[in-house]
Protein backbone atom coordinates (compact mmCIF):
# COMPACT_ATOMS: atom_id res chain seq x y z
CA UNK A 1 -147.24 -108.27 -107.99
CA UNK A 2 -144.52 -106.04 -106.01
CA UNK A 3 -144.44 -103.94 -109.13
CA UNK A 4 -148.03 -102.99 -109.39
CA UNK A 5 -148.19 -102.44 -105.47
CA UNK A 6 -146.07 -99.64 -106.20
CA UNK A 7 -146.60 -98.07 -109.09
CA UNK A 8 -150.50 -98.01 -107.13
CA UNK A 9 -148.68 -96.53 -103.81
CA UNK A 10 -146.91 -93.68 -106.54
CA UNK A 11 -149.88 -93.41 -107.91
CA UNK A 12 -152.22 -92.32 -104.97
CA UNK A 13 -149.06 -90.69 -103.15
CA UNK A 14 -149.02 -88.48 -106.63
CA UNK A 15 -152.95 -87.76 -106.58
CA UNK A 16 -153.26 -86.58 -103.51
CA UNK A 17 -149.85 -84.39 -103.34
CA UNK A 18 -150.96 -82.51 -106.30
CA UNK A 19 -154.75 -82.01 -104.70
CA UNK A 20 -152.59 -80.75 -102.04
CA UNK A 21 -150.95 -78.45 -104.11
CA UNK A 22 -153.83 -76.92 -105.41
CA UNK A 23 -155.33 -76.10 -109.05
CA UNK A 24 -152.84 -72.92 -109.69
CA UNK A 25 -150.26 -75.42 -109.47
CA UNK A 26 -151.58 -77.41 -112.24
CA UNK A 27 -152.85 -74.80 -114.75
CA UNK A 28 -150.93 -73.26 -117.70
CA UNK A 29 -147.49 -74.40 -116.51
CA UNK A 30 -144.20 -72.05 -116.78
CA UNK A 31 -140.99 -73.66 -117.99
CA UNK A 32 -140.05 -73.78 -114.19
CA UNK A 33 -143.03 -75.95 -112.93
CA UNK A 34 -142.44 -78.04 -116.39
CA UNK A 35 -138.80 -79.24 -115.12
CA UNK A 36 -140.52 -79.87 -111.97
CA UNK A 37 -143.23 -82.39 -113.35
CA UNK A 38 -140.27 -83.98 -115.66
CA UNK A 39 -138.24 -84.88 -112.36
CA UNK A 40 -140.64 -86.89 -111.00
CA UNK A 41 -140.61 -89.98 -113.07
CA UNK A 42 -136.82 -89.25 -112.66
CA UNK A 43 -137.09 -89.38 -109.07
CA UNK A 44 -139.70 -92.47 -108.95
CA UNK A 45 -138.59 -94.75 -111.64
CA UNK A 46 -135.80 -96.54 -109.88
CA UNK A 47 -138.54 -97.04 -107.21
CA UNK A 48 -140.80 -98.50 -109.68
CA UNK A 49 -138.47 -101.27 -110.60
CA UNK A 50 -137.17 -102.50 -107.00
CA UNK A 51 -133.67 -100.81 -107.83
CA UNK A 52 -134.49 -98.47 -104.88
CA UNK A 53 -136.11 -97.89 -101.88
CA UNK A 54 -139.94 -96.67 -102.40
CA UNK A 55 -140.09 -94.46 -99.30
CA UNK A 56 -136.71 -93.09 -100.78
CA UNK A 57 -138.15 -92.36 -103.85
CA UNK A 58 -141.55 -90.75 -102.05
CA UNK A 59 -139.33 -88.49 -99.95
CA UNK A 60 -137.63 -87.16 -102.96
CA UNK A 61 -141.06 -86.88 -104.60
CA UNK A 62 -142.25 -84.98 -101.57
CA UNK A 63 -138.95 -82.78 -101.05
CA UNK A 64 -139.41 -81.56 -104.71
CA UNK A 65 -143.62 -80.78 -104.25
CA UNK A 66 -142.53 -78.73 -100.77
CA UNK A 67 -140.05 -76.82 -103.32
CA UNK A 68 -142.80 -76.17 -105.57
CA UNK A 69 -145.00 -75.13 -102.84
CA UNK A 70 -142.73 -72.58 -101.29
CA UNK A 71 -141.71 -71.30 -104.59
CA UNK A 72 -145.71 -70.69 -104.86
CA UNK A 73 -145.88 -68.95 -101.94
CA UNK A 74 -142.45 -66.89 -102.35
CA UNK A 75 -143.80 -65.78 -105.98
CA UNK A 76 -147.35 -65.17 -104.18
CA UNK A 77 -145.92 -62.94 -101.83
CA UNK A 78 -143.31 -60.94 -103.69
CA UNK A 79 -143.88 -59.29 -106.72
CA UNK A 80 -139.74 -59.01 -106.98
CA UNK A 81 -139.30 -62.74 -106.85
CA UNK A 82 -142.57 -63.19 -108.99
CA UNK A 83 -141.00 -61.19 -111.47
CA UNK A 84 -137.19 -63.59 -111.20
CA UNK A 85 -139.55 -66.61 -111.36
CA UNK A 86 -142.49 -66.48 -113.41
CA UNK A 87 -140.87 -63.24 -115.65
CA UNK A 88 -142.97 -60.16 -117.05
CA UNK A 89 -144.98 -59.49 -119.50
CA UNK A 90 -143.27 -57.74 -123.07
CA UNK A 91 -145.06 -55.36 -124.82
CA UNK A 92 -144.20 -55.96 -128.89
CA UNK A 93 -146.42 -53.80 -130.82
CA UNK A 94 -147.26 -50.17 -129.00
CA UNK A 95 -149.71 -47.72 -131.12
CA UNK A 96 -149.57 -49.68 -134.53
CA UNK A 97 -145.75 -50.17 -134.27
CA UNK A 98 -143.41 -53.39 -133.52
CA UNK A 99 -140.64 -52.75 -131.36
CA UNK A 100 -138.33 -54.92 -132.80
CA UNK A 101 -135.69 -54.60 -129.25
CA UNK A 102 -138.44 -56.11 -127.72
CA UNK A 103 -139.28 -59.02 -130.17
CA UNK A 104 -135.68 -59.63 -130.64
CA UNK A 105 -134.83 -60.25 -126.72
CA UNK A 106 -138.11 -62.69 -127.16
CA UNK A 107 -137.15 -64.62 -130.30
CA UNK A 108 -140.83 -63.70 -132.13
CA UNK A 109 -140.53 -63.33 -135.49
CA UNK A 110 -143.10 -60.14 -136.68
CA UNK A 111 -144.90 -63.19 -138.79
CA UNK A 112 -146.26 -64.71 -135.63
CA UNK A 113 -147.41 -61.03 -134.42
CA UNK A 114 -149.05 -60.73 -137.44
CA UNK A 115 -150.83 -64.01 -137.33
CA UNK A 116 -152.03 -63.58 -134.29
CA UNK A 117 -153.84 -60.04 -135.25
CA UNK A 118 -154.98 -62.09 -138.03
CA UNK A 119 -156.87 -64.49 -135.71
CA UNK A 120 -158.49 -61.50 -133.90
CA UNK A 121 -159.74 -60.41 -136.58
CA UNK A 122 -157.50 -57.48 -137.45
CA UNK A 123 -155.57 -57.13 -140.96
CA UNK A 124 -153.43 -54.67 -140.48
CA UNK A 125 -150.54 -53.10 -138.10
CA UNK A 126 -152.52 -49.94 -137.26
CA UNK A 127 -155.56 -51.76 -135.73
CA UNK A 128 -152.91 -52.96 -132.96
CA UNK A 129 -152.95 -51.01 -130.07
CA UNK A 130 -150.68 -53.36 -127.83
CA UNK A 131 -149.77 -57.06 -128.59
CA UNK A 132 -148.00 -58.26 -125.13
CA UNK A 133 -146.33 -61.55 -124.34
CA UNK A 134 -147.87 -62.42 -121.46
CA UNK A 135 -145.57 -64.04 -118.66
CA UNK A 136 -146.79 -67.37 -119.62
CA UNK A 137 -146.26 -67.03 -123.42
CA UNK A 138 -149.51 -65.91 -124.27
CA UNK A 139 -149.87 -63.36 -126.58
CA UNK A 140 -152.61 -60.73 -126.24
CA UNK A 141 -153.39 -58.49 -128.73
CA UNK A 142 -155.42 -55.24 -127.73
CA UNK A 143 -156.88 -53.90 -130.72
CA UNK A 144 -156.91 -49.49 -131.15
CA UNK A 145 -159.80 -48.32 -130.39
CA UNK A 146 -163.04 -48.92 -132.56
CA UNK A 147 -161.71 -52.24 -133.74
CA UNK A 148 -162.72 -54.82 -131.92
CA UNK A 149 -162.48 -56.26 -127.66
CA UNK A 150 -158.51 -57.60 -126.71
CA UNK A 151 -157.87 -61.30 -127.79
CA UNK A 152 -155.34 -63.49 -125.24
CA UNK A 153 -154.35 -66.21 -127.84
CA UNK A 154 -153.02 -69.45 -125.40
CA UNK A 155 -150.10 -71.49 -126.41
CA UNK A 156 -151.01 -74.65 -127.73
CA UNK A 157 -154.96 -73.96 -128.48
CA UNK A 158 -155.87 -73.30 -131.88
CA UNK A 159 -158.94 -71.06 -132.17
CA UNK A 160 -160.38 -72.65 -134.99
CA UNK A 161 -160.94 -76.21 -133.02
């Protein structure tokens, strides 16, 4: 019964520190706030299974959220550290063109460039006017002009579900 009292005391402690946080928190994650969310079960699990102290465990929990937080704020507040933190974006294609310096520093393979005009709904190179990896590894593809409205493609969705 000491077992479910605190996986329910993680559990609400959890809920409420990521209301706290705040939705931009919890939308499309970066690679940073990813570790983040993997260290908590680190953090907790001992806690979970009487092998250490529970308010231990929360402190660490709530030492790593205040981290998050600040590193929020700091990226909020300063495009520099913004820019060390979250990254840019990369333009890939510019005027019909890859730039293959560009996709080569960002490990994307022309194939996925083109499959992602494809899903716009362009067939070839020259209907490209930009395709940008987002910050977030999104790609947007911004077609030339008279073909079509830019397309942001998200990681993990398929457009045809």
């Amino acid at each position: 019964m000491e077992t479910v009292a605190r996986v329910t005391v993680v559990y609400l402690f959890l809920a409420v520190a990521f209301r706290v946080l705040g939705k931009r928190e919890l939308s499309s994650m970066s690679p940073f706030e990813l570790v983040t969310l993997m260290l908590i079960p680190e953090i907790v699990s001992q806690a979970l299974v009487r092998e250490a102290s529970l308010a231990n465990a929360l402190a660490g929990v709530s030492t790593l959220l205040v981290l998050v937080f600040l590193t929020s704020v700091l990226t909020h507040l300063s495009p520099r550290a913004s820019k060390v933190i979250d990254g840019s974006p990369t333009v890939l294609v510019a005027n019909g063109r890859i730039l293959e310096e560009a996709c080569n520093r960002q490990r994307i393979q022309p194939e996925e460039i083109v499959s992602e005009m494809h899903k716009s709904g362009l067939a070839d190179l020259s209907q490209v006017r930009w395709a940008i990896l987002e910050a977030d590894g999104d790609l947007t593809i911004i077609p030339a002009q008279g073909h079509g409205l830019p397309v942001a493609r998200t990681k993990g969705r398929d457009a045809g579900v």
